[in-house]
N, C-alpha and C. Protein backbone atom coordinates (compact mmCIF):
# COMPACT_ATOMS: atom_id res chain seq x y z
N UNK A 1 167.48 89.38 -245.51
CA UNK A 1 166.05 89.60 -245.47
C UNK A 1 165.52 89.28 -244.08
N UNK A 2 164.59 90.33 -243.37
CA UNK A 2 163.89 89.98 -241.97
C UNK A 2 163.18 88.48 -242.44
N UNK A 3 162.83 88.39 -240.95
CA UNK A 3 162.08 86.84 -241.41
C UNK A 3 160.96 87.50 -240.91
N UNK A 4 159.68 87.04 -241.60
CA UNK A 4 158.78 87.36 -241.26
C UNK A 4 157.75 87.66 -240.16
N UNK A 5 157.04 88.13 -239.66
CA UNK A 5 156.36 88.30 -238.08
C UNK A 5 155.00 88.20 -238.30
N UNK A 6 154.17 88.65 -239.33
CA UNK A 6 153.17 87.88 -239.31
C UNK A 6 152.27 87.83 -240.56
N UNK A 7 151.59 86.74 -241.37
CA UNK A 7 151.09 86.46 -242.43
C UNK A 7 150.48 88.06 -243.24
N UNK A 8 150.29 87.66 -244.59
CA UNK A 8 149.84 88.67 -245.34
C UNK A 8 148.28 88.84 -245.02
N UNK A 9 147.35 89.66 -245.49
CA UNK A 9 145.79 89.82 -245.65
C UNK A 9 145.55 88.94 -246.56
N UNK A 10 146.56 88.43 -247.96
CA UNK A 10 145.46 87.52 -248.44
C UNK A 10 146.05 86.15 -247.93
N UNK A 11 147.02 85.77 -247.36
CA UNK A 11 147.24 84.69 -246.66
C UNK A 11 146.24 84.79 -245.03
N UNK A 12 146.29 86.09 -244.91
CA UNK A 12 144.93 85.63 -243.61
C UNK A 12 143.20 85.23 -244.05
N UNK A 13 143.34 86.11 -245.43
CA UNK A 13 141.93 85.87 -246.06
C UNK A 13 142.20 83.96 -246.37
N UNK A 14 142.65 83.36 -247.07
CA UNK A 14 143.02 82.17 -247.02
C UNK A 14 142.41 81.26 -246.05
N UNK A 15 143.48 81.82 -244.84
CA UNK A 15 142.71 80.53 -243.17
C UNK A 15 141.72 80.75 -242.95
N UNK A 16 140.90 82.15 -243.49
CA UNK A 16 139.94 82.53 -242.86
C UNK A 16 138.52 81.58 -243.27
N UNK A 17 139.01 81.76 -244.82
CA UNK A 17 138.07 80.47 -246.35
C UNK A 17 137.96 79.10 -245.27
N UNK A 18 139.12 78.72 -244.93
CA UNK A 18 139.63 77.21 -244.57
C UNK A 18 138.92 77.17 -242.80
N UNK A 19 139.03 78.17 -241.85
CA UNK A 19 138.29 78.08 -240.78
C UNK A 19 137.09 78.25 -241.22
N UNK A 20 136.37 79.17 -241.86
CA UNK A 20 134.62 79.21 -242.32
C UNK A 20 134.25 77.98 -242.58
N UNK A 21 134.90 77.29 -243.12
CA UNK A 21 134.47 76.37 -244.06
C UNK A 21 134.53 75.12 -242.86
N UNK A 22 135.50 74.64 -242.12
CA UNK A 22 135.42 73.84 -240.94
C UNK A 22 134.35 74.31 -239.70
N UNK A 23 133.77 75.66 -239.39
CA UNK A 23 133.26 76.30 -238.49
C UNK A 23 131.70 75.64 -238.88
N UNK A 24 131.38 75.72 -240.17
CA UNK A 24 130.23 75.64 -240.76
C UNK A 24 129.88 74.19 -240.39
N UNK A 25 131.02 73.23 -240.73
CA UNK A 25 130.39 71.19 -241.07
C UNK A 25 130.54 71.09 -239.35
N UNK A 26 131.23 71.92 -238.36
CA UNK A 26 131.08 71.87 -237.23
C UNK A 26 130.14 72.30 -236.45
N UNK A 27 129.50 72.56 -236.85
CA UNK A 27 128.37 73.78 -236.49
C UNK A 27 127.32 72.54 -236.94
N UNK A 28 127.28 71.67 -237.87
CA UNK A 28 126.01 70.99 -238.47
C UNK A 28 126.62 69.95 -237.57
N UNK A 29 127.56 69.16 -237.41
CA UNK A 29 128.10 67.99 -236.70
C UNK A 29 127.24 68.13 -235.37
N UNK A 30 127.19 69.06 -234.68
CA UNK A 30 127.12 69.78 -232.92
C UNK A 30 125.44 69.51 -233.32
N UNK A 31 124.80 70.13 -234.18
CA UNK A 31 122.94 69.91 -234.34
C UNK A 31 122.37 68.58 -234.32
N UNK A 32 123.59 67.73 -235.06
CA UNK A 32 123.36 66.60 -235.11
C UNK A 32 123.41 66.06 -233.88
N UNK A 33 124.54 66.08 -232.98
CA UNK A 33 124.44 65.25 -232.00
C UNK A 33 123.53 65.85 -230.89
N UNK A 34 123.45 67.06 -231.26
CA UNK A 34 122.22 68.00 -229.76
C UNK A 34 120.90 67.69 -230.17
N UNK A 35 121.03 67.01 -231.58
CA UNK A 35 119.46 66.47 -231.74
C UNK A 35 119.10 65.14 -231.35
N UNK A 36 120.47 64.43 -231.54
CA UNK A 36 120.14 62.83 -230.67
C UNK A 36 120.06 62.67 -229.37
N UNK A 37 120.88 64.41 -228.71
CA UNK A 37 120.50 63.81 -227.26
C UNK A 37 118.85 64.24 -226.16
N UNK A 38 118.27 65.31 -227.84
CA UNK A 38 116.95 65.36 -227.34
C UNK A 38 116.12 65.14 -227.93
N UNK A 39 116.49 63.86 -228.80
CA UNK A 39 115.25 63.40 -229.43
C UNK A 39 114.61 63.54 -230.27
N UNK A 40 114.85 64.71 -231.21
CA UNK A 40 114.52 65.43 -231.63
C UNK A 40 114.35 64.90 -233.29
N UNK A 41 114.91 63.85 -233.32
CA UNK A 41 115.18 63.21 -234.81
C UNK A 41 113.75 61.96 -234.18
N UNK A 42 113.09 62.07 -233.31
CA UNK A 42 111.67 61.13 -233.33
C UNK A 42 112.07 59.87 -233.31
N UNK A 43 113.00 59.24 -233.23
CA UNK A 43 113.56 58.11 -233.07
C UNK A 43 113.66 57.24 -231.42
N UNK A 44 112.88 56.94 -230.93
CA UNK A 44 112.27 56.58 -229.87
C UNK A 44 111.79 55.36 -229.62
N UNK A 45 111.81 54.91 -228.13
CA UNK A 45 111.11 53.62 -227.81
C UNK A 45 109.49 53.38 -227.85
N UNK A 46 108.78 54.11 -228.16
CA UNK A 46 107.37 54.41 -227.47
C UNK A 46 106.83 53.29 -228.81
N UNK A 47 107.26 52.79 -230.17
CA UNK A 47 106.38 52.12 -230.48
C UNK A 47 106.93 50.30 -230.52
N UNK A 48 107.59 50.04 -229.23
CA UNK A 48 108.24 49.06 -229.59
C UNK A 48 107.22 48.15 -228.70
N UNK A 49 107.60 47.20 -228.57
CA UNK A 49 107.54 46.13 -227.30
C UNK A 49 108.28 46.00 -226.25
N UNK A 50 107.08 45.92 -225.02
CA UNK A 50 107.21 46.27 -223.54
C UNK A 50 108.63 45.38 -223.46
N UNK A 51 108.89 44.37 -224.17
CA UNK A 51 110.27 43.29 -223.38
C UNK A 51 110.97 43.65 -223.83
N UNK A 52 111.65 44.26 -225.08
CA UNK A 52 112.62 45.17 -225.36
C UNK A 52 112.50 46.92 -225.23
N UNK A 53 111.99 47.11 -224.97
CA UNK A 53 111.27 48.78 -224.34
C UNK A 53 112.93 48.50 -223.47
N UNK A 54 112.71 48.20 -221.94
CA UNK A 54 113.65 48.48 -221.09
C UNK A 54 115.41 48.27 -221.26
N UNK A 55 115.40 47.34 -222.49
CA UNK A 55 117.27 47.42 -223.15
C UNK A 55 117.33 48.54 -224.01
N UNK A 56 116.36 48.88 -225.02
CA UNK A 56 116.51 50.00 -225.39
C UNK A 56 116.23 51.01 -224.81
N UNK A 57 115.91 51.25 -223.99
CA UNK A 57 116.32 52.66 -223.06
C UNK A 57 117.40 52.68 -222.44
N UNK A 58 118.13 51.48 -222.07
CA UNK A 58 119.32 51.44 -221.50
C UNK A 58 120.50 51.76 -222.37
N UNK A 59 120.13 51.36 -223.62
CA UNK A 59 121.16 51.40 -224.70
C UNK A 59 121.26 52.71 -225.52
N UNK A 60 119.57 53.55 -225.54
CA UNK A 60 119.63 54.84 -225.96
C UNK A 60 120.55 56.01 -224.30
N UNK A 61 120.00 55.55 -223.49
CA UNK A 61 120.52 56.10 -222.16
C UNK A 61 122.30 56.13 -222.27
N UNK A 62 122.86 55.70 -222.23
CA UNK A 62 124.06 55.14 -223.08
C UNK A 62 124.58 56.34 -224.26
N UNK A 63 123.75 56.00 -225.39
CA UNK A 63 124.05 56.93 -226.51
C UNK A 63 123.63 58.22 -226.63
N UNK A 64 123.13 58.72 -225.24
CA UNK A 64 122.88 59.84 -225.36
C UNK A 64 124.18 60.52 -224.45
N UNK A 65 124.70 59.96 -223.20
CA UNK A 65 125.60 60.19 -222.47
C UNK A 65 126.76 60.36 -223.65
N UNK A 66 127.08 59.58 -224.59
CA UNK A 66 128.14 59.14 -225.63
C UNK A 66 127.96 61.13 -226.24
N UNK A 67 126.54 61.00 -226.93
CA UNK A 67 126.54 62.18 -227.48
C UNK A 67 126.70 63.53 -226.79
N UNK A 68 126.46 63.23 -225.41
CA UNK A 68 126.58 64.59 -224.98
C UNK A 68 127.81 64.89 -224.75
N UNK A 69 128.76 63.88 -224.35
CA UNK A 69 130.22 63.92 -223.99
C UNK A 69 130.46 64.85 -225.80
N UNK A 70 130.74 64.09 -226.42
CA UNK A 70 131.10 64.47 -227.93
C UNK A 70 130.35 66.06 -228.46
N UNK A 71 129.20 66.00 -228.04
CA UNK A 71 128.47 67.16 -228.21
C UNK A 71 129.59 68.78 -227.39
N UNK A 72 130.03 68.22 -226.36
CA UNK A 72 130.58 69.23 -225.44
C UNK A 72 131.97 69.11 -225.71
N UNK A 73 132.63 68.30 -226.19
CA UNK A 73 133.78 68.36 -227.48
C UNK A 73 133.62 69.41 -228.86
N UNK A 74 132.68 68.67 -229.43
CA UNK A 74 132.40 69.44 -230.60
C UNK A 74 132.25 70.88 -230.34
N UNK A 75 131.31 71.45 -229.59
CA UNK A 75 131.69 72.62 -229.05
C UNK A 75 132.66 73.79 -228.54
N UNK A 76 133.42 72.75 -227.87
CA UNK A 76 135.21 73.06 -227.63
C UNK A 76 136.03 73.83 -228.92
N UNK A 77 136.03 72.63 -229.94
CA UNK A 77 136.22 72.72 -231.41
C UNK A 77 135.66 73.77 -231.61
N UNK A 78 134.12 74.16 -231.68
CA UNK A 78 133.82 75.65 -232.49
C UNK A 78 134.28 77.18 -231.68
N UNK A 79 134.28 76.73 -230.37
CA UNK A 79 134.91 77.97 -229.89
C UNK A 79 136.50 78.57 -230.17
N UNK A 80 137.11 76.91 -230.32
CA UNK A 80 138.70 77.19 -230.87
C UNK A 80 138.30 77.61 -232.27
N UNK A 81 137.94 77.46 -233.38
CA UNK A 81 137.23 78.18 -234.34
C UNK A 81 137.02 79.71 -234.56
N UNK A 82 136.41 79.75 -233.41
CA UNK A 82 136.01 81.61 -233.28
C UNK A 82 137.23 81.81 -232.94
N UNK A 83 137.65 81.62 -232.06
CA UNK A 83 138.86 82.43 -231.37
C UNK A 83 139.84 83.00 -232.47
N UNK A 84 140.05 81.57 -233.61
CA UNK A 84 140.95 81.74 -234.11
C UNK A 84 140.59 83.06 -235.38
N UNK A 85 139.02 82.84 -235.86
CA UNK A 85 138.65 84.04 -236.93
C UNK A 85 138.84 85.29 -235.74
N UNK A 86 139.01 85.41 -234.23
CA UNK A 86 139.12 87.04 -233.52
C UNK A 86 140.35 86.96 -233.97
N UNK A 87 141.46 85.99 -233.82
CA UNK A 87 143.12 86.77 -233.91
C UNK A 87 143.05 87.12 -235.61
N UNK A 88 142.66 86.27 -236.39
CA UNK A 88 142.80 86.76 -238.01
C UNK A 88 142.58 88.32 -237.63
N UNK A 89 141.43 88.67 -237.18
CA UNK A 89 140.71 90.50 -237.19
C UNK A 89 141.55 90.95 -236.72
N UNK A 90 142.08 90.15 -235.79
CA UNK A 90 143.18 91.09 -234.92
C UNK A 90 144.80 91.16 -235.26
N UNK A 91 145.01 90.57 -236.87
CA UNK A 91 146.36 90.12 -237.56
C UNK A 91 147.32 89.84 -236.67
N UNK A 92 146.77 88.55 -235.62
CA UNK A 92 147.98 88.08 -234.65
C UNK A 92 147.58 86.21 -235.66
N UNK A 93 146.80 86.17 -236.25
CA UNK A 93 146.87 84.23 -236.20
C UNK A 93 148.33 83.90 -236.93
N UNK A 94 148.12 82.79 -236.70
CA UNK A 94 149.50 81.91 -237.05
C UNK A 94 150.32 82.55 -236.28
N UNK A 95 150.71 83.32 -235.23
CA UNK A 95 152.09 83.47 -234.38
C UNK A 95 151.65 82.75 -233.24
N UNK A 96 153.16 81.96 -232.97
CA UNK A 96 153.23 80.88 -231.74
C UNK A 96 152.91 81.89 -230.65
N UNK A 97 152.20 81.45 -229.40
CA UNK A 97 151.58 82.04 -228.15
C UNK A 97 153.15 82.04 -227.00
N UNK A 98 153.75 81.02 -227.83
CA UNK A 98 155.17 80.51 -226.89
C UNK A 98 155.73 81.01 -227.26
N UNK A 99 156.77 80.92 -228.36
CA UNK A 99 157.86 81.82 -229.06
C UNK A 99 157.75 82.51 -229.96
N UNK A 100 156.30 83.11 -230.52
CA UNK A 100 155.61 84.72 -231.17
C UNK A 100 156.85 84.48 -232.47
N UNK A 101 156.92 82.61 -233.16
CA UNK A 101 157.15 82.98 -234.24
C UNK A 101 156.31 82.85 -235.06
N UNK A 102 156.10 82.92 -236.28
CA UNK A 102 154.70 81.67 -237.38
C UNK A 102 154.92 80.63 -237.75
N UNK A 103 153.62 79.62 -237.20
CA UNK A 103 153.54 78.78 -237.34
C UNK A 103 153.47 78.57 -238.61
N UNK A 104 154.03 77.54 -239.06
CA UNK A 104 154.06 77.27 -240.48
C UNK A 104 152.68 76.63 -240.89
N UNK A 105 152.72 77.46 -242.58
CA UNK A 105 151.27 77.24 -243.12
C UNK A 105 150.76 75.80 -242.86
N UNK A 106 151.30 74.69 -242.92
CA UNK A 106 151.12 73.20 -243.65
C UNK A 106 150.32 72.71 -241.92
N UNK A 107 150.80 73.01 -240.93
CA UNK A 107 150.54 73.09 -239.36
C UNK A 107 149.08 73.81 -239.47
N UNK A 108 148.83 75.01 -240.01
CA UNK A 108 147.64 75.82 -239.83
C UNK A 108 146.39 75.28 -240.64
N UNK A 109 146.78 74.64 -241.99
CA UNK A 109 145.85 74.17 -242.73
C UNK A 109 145.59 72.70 -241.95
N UNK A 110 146.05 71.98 -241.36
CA UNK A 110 145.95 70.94 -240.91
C UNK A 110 145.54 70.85 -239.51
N UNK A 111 145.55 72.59 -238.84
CA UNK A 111 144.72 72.54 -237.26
C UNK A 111 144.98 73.78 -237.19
N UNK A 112 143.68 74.39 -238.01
CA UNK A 112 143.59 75.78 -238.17
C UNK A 112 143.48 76.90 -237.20
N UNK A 113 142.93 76.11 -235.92
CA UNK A 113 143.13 76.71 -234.59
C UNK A 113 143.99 76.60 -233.72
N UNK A 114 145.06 76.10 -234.33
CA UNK A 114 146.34 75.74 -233.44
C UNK A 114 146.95 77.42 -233.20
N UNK A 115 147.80 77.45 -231.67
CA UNK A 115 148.19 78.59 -231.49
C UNK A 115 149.24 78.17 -230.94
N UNK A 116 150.32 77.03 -231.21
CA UNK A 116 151.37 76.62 -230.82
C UNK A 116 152.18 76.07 -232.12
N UNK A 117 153.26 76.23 -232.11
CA UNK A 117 154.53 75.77 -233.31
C UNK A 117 154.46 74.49 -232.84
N UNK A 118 154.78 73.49 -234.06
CA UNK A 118 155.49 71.96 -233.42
C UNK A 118 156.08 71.96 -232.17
N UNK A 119 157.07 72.93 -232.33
CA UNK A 119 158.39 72.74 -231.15
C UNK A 119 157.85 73.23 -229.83
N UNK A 120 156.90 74.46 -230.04
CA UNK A 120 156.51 74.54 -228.75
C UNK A 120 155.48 73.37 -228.08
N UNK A 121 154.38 73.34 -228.69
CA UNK A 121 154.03 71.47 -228.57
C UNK A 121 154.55 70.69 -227.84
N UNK A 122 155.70 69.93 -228.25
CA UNK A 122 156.52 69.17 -228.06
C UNK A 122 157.61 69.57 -226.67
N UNK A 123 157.51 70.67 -226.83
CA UNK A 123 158.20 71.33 -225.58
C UNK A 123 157.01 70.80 -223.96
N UNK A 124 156.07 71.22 -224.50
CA UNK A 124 155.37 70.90 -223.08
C UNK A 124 155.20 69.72 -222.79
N UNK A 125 155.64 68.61 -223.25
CA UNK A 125 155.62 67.67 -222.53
C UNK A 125 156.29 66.88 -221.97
């Protein structure tokens, strides 16, 4: 028997359930933190007292740097996301980018935008 070259339609319909579904709580994760870094959740120094006024701006100043770093992560994440629903359209997902074999399912459900096998992984380093 050939070994296979690349997943079925309803095994691509499958990752596709399992990326939507991560694309979506990632997509709300990213609002969340693009709302802490503008404020937007009203949570602010303006009704405090002048002697703690200036630590909490230092400490929101701080957690906004925190969020934007993470914010521009999280983002990273949704674009690996898309990419991965273009190769589904394009019936290339799950084949390694390195050795164009398939990645095994248990790898895809567990880093659905992965475009590398274990071995190739492990190879680059």
């Amino acid at each position: 028997m050939a070994e296979k070259t690349r997943y079925t339609d309803v095994e691509l319909e499958e990752f596709r359930q399992i990326i939507n579904d991560k694309l979506a709580q990632a997509q709300k994760d990213y609002e969340l933190l693009r709302n802490g870094i503008t404020n937007l959740d009203g949570n602010d120094v303006m009704d405090t007292s002048p002697t703690f006024k200036v630590l909490e701006e230092g400490a929101a100043t701080l957690s906004k740097e925190e969020s934007g770093r993470l914010a521009q992560r999280q983002m990273k994440f949704i674009q690996h996301l898309q990419a991965a629903l273009v190769r589904i359209e394009n019936k290339t997902y799950g084949i390694c980018r390195e050795t164009g074999k398939l990645i095994p399912k248990e790898r895809l459900r567990a880093v659905p935008h992965a475009t590398l096998s274990i071995e190739a992984k492990n190879d680059q380093k």
